[in-house]
N, C-alpha and C. Protein backbone atom coordinates (compact mmCIF):
# COMPACT_ATOMS: atom_id res chain seq x y z
N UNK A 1 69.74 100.06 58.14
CA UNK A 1 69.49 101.47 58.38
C UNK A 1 68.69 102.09 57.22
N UNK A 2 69.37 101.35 56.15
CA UNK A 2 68.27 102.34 54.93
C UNK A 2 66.95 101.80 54.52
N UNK A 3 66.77 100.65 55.20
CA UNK A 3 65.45 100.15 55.13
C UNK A 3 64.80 100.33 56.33
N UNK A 4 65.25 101.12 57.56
CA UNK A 4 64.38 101.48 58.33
C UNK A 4 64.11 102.71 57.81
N UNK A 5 64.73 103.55 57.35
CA UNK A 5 64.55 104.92 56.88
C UNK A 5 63.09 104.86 56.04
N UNK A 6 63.41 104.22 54.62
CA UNK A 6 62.68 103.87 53.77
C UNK A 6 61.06 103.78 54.25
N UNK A 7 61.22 102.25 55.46
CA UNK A 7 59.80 101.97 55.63
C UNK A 7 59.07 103.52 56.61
N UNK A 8 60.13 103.63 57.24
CA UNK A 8 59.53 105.15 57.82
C UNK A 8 58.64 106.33 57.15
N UNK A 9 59.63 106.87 55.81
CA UNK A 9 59.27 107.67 55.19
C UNK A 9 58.68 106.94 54.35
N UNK A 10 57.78 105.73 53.46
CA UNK A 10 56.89 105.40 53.03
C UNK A 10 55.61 105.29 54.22
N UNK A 11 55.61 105.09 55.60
CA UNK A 11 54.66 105.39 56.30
C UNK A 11 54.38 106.62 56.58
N UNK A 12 55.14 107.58 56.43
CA UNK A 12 55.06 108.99 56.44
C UNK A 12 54.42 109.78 55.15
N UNK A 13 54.27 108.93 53.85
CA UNK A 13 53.75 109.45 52.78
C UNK A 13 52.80 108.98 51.87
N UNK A 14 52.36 107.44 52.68
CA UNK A 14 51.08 106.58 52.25
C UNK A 14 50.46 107.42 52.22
N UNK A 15 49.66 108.04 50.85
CA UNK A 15 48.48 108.31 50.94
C UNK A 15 48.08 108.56 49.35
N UNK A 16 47.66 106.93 48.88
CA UNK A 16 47.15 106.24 47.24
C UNK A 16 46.13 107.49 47.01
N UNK A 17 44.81 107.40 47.66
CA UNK A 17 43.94 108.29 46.80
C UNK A 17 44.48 109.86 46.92
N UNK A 18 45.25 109.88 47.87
CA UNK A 18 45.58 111.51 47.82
C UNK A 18 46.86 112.21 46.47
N UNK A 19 47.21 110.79 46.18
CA UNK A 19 48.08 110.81 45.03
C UNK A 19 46.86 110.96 43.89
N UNK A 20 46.44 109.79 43.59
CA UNK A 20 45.29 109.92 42.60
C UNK A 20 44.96 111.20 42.52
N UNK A 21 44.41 111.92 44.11
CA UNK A 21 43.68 113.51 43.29
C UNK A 21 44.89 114.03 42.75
N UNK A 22 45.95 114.22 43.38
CA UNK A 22 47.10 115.26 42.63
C UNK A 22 47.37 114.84 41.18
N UNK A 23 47.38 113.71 41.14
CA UNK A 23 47.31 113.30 39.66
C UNK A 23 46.88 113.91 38.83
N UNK A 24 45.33 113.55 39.09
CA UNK A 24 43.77 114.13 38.42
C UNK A 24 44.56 116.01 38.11
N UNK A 25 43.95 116.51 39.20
CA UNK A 25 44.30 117.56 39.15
C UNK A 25 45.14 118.18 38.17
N UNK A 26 46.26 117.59 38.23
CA UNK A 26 47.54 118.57 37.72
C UNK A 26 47.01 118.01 36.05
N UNK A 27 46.72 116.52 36.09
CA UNK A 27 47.02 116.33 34.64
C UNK A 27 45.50 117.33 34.26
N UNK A 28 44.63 116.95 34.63
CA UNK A 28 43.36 117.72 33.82
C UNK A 28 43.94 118.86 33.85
N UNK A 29 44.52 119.67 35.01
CA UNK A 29 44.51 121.29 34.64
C UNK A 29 45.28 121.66 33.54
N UNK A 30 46.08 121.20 33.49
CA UNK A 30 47.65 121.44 32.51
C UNK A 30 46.91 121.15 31.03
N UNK A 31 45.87 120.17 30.82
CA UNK A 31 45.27 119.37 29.88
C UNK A 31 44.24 120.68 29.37
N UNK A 32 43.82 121.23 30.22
CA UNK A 32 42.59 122.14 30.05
C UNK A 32 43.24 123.37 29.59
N UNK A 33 44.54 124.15 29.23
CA UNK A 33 45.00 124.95 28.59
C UNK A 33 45.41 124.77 27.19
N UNK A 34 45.54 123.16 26.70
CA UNK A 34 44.96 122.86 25.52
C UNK A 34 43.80 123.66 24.95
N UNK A 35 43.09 123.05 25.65
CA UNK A 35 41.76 123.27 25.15
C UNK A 35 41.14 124.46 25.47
N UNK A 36 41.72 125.33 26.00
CA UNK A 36 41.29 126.55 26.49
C UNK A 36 41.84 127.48 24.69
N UNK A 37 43.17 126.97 24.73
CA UNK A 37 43.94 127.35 23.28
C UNK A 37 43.09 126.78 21.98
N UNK A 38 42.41 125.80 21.77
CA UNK A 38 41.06 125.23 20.89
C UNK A 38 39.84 126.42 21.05
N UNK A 39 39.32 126.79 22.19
CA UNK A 39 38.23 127.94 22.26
C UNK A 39 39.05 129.30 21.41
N UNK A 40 39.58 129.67 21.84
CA UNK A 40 40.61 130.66 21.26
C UNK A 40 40.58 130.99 19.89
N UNK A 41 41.30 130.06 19.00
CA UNK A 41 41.93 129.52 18.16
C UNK A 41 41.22 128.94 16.82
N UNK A 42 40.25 128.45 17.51
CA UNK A 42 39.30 127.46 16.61
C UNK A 42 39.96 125.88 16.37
N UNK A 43 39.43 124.62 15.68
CA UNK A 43 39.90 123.54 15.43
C UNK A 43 40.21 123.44 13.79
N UNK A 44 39.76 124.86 12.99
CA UNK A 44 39.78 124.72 11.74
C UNK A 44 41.45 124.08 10.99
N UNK A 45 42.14 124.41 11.88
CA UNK A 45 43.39 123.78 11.16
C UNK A 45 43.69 122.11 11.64
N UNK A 46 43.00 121.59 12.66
CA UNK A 46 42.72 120.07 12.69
C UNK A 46 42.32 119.96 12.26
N UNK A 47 41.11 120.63 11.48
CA UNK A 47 40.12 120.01 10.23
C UNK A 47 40.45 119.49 8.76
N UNK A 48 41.26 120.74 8.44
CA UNK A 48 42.31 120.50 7.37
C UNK A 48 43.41 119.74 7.26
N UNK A 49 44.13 119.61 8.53
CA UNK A 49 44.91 118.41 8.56
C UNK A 49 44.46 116.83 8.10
N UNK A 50 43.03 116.86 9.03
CA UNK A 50 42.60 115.67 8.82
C UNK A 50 41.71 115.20 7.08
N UNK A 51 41.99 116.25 6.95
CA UNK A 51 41.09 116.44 5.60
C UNK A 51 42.05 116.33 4.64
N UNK A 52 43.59 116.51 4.96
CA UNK A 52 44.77 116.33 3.90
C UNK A 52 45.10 114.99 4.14
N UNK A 53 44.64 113.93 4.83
CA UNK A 53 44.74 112.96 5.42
C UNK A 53 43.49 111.66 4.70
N UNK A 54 42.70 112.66 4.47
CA UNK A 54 41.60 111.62 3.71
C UNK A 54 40.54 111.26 4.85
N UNK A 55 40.66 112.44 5.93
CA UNK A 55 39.60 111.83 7.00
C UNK A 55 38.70 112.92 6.99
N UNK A 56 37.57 112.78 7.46
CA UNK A 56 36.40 114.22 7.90
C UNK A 56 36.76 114.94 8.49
N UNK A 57 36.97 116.16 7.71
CA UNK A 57 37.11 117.53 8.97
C UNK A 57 36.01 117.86 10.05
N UNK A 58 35.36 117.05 10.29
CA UNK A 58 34.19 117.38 11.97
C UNK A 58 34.74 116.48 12.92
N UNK A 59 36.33 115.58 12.41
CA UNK A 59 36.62 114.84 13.36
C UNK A 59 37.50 115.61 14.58
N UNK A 60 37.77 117.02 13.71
CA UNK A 60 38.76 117.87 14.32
C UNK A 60 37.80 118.43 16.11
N UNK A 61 36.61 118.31 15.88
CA UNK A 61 35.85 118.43 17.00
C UNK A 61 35.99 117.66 18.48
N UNK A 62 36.48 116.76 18.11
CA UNK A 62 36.78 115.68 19.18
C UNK A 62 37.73 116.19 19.91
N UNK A 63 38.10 117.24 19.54
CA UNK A 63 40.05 117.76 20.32
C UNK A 63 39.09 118.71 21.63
N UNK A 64 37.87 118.96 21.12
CA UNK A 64 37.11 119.69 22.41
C UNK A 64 36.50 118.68 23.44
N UNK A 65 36.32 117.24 22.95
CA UNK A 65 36.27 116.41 24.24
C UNK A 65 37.17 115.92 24.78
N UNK A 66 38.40 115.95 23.86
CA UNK A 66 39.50 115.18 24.32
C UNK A 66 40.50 116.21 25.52
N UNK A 67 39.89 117.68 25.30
CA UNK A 67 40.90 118.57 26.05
C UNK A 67 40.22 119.68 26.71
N UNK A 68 38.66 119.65 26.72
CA UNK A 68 38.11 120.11 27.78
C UNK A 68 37.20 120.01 28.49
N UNK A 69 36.30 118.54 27.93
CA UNK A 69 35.11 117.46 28.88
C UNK A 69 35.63 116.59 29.59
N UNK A 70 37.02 115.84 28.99
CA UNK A 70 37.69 115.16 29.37
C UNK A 70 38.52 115.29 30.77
N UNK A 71 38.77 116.06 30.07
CA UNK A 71 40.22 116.60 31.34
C UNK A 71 39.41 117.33 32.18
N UNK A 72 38.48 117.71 32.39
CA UNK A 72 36.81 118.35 33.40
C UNK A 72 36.39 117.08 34.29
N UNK A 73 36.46 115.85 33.65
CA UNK A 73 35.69 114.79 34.35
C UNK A 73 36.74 114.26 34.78
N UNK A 74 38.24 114.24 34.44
CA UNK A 74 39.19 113.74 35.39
C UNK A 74 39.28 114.52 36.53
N UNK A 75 39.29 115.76 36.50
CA UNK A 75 39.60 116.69 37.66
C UNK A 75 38.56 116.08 38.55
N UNK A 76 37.04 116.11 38.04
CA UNK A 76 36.05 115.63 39.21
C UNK A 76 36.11 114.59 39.78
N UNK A 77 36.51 113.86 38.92
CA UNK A 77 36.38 112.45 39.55
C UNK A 77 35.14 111.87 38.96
N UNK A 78 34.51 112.21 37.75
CA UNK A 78 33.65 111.85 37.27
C UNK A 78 33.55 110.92 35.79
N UNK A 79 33.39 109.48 35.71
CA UNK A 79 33.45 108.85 34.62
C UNK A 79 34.98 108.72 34.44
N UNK A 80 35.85 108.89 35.48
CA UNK A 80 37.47 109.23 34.93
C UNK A 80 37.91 108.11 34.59
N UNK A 81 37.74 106.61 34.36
CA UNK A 81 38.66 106.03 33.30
C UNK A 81 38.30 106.09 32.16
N UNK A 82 36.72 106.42 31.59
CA UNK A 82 36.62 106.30 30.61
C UNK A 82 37.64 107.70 29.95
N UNK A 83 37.23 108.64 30.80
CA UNK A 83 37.66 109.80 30.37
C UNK A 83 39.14 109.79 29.85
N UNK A 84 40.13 109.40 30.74
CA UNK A 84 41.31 109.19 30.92
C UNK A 84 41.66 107.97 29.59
N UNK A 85 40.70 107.41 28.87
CA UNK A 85 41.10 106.75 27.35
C UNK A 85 41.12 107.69 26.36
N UNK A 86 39.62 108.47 26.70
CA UNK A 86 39.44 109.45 25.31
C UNK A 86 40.74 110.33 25.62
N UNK A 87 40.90 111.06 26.47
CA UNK A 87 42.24 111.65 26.71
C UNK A 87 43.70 111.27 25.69
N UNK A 88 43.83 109.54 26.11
CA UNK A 88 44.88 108.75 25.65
C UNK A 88 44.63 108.69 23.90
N UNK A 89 43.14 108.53 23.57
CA UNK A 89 43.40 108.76 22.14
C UNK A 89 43.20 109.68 21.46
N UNK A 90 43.52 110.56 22.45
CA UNK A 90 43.02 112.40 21.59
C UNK A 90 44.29 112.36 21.46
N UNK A 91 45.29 112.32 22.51
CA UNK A 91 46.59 112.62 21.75
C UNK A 91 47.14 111.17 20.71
N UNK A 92 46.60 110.22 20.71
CA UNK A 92 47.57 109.21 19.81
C UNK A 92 46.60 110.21 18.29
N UNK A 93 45.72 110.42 18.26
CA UNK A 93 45.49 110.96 16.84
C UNK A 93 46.09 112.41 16.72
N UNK A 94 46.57 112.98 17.87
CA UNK A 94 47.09 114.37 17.17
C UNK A 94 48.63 114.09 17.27
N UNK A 95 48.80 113.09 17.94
CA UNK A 95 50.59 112.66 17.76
C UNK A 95 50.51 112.24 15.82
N UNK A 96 49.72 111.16 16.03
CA UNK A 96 49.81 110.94 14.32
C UNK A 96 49.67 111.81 13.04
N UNK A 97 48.52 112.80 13.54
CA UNK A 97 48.27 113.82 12.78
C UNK A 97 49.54 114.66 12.47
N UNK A 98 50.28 115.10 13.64
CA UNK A 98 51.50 116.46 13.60
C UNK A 98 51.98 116.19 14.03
N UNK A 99 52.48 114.66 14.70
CA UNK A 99 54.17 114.53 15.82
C UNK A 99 55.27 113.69 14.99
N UNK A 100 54.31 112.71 14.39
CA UNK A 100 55.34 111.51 13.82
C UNK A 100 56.52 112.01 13.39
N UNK A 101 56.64 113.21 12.67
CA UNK A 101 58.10 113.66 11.89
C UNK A 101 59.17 113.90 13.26
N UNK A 102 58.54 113.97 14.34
CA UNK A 102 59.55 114.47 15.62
C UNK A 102 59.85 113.07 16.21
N UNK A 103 59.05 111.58 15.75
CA UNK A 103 59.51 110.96 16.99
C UNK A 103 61.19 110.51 17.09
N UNK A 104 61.49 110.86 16.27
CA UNK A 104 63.42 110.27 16.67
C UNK A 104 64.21 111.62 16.79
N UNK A 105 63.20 112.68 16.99
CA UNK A 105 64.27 113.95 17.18
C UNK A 105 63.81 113.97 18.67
N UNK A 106 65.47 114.94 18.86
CA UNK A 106 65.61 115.38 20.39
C UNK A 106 65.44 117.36 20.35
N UNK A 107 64.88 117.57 21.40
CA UNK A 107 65.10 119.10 21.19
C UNK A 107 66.35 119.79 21.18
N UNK A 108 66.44 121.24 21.73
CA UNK A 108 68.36 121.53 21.63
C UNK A 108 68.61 121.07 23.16
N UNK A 109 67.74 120.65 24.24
CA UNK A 109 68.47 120.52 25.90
C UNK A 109 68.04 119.07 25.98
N UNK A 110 68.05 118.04 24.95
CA UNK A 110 68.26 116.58 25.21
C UNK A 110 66.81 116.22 24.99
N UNK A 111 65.83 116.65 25.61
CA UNK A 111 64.28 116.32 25.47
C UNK A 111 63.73 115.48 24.10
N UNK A 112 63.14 114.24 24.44
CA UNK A 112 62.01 113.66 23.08
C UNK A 112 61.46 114.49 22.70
N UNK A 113 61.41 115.30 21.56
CA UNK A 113 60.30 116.13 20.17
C UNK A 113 58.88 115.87 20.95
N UNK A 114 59.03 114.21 21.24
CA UNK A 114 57.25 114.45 21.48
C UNK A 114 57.07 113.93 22.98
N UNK A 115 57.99 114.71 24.24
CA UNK A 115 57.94 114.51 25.12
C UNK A 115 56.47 114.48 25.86
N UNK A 116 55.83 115.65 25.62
CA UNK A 116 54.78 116.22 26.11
C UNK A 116 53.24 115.20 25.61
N UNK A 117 53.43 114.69 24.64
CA UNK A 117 52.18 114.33 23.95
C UNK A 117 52.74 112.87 24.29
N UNK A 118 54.01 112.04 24.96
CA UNK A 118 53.97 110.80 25.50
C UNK A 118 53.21 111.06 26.97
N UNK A 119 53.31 112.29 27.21
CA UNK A 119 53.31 112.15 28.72
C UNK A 119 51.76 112.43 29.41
N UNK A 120 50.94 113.58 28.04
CA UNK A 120 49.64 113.12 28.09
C UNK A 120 49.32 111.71 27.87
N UNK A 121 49.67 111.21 26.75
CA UNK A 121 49.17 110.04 26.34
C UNK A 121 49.22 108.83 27.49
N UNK A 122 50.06 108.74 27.91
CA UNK A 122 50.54 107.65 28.97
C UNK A 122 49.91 107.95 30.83
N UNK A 123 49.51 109.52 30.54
CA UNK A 123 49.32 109.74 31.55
C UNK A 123 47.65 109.78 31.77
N UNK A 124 47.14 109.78 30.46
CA UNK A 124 45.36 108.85 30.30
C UNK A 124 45.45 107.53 30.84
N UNK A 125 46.18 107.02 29.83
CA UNK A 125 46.34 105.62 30.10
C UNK A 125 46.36 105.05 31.47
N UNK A 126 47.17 105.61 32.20
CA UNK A 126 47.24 105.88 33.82
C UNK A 126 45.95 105.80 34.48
N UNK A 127 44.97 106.82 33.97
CA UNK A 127 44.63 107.73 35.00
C UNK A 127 43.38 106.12 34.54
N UNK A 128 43.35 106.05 33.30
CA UNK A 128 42.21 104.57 33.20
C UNK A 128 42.33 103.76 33.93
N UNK A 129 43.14 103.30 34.03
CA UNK A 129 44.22 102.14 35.46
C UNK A 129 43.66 102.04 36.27
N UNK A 130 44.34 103.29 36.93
CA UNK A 130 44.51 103.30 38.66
C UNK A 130 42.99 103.71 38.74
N UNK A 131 42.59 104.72 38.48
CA UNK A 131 40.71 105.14 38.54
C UNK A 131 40.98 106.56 39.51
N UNK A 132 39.39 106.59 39.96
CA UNK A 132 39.71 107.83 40.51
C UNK A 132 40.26 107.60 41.99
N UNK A 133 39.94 107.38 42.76
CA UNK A 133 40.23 107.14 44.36
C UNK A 133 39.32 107.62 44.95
N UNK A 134 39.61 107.53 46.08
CA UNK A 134 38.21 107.98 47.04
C UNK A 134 38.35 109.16 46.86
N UNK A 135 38.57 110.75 46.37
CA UNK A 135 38.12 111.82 46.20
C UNK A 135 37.72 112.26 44.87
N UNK A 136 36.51 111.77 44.78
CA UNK A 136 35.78 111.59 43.57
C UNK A 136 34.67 111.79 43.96
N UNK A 137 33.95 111.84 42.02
CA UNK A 137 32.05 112.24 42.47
C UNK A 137 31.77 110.81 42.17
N UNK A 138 32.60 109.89 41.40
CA UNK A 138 32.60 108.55 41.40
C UNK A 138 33.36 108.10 41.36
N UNK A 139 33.56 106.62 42.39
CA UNK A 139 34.97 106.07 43.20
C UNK A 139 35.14 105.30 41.99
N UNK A 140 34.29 104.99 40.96
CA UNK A 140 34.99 103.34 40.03
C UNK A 140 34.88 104.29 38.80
């Protein structure tokens, strides 16, 4: 009985590329208020971070491809695995830059410190994977 159920309601909800766009979608949009907060804001305090770090402060620039060209060409469907890496290593350098002190803390309602920046990160990684699907400006 629960495997007729099952195969039922998995034939009732096949639909791979229509997942892919919701994917795309949600992650670029959610991704693009980053970077909407970078226009705002400026990158001058990634600059200095990276500069207390011993690296070039013009690397702090990259947080504008990583969080609003990026997450632009996932939504389209355009170039999206490459996109969906730079994505994955925009946050492994701003996890390293400002997360590391959180990774073994929990917040006060149970949550990983760096819930959010695994879930971009992993969720590039993803989006490189699987690719775009057929609702794209390019299918590979």
């Amino acid at each position: 009985m629960l495997t007729a159920f099952n195969n039922g309601f998995a034939r009732f909800v096949d639909g791979p590329n229509a997942g892919k766009l919701l994917l795309r979608l949600t992650f670029g949009i959610l991704l693009l208020f980053h970077g909407y907060a970078k226009t705002q804001h400026g990158v001058g305090w990634i600059a200095d971070l990276l500069q207390s770090h011993g690296l070039p402060g013009f690397i702090a620039y990259g947080a504008y491809i990583g969080e609003i060209i990026a997450p632009i060409m996932i939504i389209f469907g355009f170039i999206t695995r490459p996109a969906g890496l730079i994505v994955a290593v925009n946050l492994l350098v701003a996890t390293l830059l400002v997360g590391m002190g959180h990774f073994y803390k929990l917040t006060d309602v149970g949550a990983w410190a760096l819930e959010t920046e695994a879930l971009y990160f992993f969720g590039g990684l993803i989006i490189m994977l699987v690719g775009p699907g057929r609702y794209a400006i390019m299918k590979n």
